[in-house]
Protein backbone atom coordinates (compact mmCIF):
# COMPACT_ATOMS: atom_id res chain seq x y z
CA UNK A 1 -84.16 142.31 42.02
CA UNK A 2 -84.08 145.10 39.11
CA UNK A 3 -85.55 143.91 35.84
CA UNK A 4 -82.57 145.56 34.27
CA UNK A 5 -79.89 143.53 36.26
CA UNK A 6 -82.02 140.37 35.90
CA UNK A 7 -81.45 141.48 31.80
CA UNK A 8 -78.38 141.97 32.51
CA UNK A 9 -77.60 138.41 34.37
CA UNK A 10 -79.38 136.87 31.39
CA UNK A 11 -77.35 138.41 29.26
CA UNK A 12 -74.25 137.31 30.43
CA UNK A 13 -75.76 133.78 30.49
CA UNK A 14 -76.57 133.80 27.28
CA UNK A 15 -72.90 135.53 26.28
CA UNK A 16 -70.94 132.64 28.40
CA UNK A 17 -72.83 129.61 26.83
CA UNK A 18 -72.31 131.27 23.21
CA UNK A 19 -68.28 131.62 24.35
CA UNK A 20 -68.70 127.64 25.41
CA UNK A 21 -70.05 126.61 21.93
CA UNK A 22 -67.47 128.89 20.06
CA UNK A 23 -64.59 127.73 22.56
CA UNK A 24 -65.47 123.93 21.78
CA UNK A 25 -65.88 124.80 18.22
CA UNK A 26 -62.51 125.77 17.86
CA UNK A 27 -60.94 123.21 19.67
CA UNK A 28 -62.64 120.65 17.74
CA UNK A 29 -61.63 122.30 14.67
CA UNK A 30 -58.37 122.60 16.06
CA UNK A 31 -58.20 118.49 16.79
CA UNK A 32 -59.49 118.21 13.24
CA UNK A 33 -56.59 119.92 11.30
CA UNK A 34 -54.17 117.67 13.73
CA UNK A 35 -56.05 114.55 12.66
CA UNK A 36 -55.52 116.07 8.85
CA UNK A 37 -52.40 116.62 8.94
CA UNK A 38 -51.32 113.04 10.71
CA UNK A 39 -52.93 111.94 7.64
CA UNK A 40 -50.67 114.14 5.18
CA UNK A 41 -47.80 113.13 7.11
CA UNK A 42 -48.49 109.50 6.19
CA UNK A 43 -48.96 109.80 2.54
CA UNK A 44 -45.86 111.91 2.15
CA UNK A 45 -43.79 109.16 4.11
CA UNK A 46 -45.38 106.58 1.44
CA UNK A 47 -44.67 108.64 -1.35
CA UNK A 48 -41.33 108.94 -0.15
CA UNK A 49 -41.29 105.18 0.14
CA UNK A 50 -42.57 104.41 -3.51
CA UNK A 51 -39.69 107.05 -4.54
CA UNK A 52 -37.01 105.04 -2.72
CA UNK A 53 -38.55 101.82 -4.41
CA UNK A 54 -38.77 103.65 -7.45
CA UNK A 55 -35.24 105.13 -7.97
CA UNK A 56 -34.18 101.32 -6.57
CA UNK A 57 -35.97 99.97 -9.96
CA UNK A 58 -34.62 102.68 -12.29
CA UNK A 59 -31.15 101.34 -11.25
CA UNK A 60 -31.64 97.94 -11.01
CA UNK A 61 -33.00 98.01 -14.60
CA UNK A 62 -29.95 100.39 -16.00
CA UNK A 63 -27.64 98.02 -13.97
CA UNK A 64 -28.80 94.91 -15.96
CA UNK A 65 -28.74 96.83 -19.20
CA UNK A 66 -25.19 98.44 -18.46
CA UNK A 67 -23.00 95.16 -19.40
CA UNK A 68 -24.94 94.62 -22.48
CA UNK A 69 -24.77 98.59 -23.44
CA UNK A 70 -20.87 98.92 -23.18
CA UNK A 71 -19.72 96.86 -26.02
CA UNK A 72 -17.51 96.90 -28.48
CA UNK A 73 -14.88 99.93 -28.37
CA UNK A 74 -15.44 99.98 -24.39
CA UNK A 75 -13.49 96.99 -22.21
CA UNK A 76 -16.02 94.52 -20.87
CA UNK A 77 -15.01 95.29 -17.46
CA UNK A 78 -16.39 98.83 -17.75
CA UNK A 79 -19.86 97.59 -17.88
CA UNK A 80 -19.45 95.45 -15.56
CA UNK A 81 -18.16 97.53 -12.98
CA UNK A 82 -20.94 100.28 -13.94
CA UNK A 83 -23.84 97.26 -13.75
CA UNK A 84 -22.20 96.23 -10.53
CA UNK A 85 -22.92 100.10 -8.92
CA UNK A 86 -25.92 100.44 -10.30
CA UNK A 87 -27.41 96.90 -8.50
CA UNK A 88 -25.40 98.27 -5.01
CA UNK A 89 -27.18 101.48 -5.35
CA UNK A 90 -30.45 99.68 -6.02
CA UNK A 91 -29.99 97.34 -3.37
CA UNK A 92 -28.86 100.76 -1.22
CA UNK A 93 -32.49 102.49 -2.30
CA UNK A 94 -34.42 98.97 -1.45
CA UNK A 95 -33.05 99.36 2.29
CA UNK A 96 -33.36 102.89 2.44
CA UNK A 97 -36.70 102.94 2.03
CA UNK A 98 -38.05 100.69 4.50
CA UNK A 99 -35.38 101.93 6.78
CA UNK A 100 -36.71 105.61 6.19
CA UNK A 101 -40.38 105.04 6.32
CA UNK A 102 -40.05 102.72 9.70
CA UNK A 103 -37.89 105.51 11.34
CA UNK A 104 -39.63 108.76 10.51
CA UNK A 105 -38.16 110.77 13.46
CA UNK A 106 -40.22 112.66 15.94
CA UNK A 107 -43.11 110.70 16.15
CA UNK A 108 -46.70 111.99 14.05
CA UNK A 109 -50.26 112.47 15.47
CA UNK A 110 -52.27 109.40 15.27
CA UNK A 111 -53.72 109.36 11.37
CA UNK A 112 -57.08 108.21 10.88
CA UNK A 113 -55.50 106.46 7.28
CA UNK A 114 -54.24 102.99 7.99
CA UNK A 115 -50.16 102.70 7.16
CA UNK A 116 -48.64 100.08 5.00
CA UNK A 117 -48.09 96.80 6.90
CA UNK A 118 -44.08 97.18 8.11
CA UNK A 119 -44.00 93.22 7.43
CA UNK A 120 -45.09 93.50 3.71
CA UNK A 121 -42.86 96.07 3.38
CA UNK A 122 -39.90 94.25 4.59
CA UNK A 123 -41.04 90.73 2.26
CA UNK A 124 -41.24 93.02 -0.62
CA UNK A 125 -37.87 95.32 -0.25
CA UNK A 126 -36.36 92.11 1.15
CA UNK A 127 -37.21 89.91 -2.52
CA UNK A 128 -35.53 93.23 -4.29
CA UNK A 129 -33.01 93.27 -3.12
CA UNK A 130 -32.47 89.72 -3.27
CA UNK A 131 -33.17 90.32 -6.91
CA UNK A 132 -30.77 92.58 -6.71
CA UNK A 133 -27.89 90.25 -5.18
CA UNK A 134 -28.78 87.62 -7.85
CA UNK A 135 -28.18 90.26 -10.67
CA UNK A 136 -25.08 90.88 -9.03
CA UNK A 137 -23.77 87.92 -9.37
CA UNK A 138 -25.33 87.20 -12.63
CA UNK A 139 -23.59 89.88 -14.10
CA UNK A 140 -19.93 89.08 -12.67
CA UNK A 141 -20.35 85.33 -13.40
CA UNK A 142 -22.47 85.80 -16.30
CA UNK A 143 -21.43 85.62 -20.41
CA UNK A 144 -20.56 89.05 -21.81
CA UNK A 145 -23.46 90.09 -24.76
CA UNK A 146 -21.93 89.24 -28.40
């Protein structure tokens, strides 16, 4: 054989195996940003979580404060009425947000991060809004602030 085609075959050795390492190079890369982003998409459905939770607090704390805030020149049964939607809307959030974070929609890449346990979710959203039924009916069967 010609040394210049034996070159040549070497040559296009060489250039296949370097196309193999850059091919599985990118693909790995490729699995890599999937992986990263599986693991984005879990954070953002637990910050979305903590902001359901959140907002649920906000209102279950302005519910409680709205019977003793509307006093005097406003009827008692204003602030009751506004306490009353405040702790529905709290209880609301509470449910929403384990509802939203155990149905996310089209399913995510596997993350490498480990997700909140769905059972401590549903104990904790479950006591608020218990919380928030007990406020309920604290503030409906409960002594208006003198």
């Amino acid at each position: 054989m010609c040394p210049s085609i034996e070159r040549s075959d070497d040559r296009l050795a060489h250039s296949a195996k370097k196309l193999e390492r850059s091919s599985a190079r990118v693909e790995d890369s490729a699995d890599r940003r999937t992986e990263l982003a599986a693991n984005r998409t879990v954070f953002a459905a637990e910050r979305t979580y903590a902001a359901w939770v959140r907002t649920g607090l906000l209102a279950l704390a302005s519910g409680i404060g709205a019977k003793a805030l509307f006093t005097e020149p406003i009827p008692e049964w204003f602030g009751t009425v506004s306490g009353t939607v405040l702790v529905l809307f709290a209880a609301f959030c509470f449910v929403a947000g384990v509802w939203r974070h155990l149905n996310p929609g089209a399913p995510p890449p596997a993350p490498d991060v480990a997700r909140v346990s769905p059972a401590a979710m549903i104990a904790m959203n479950g006591f608020l809004a218990l919380v928030a039924g007990v406020t309920l009916v604290g503030l409906w069967l409960g002594h208006a602030a003198e």
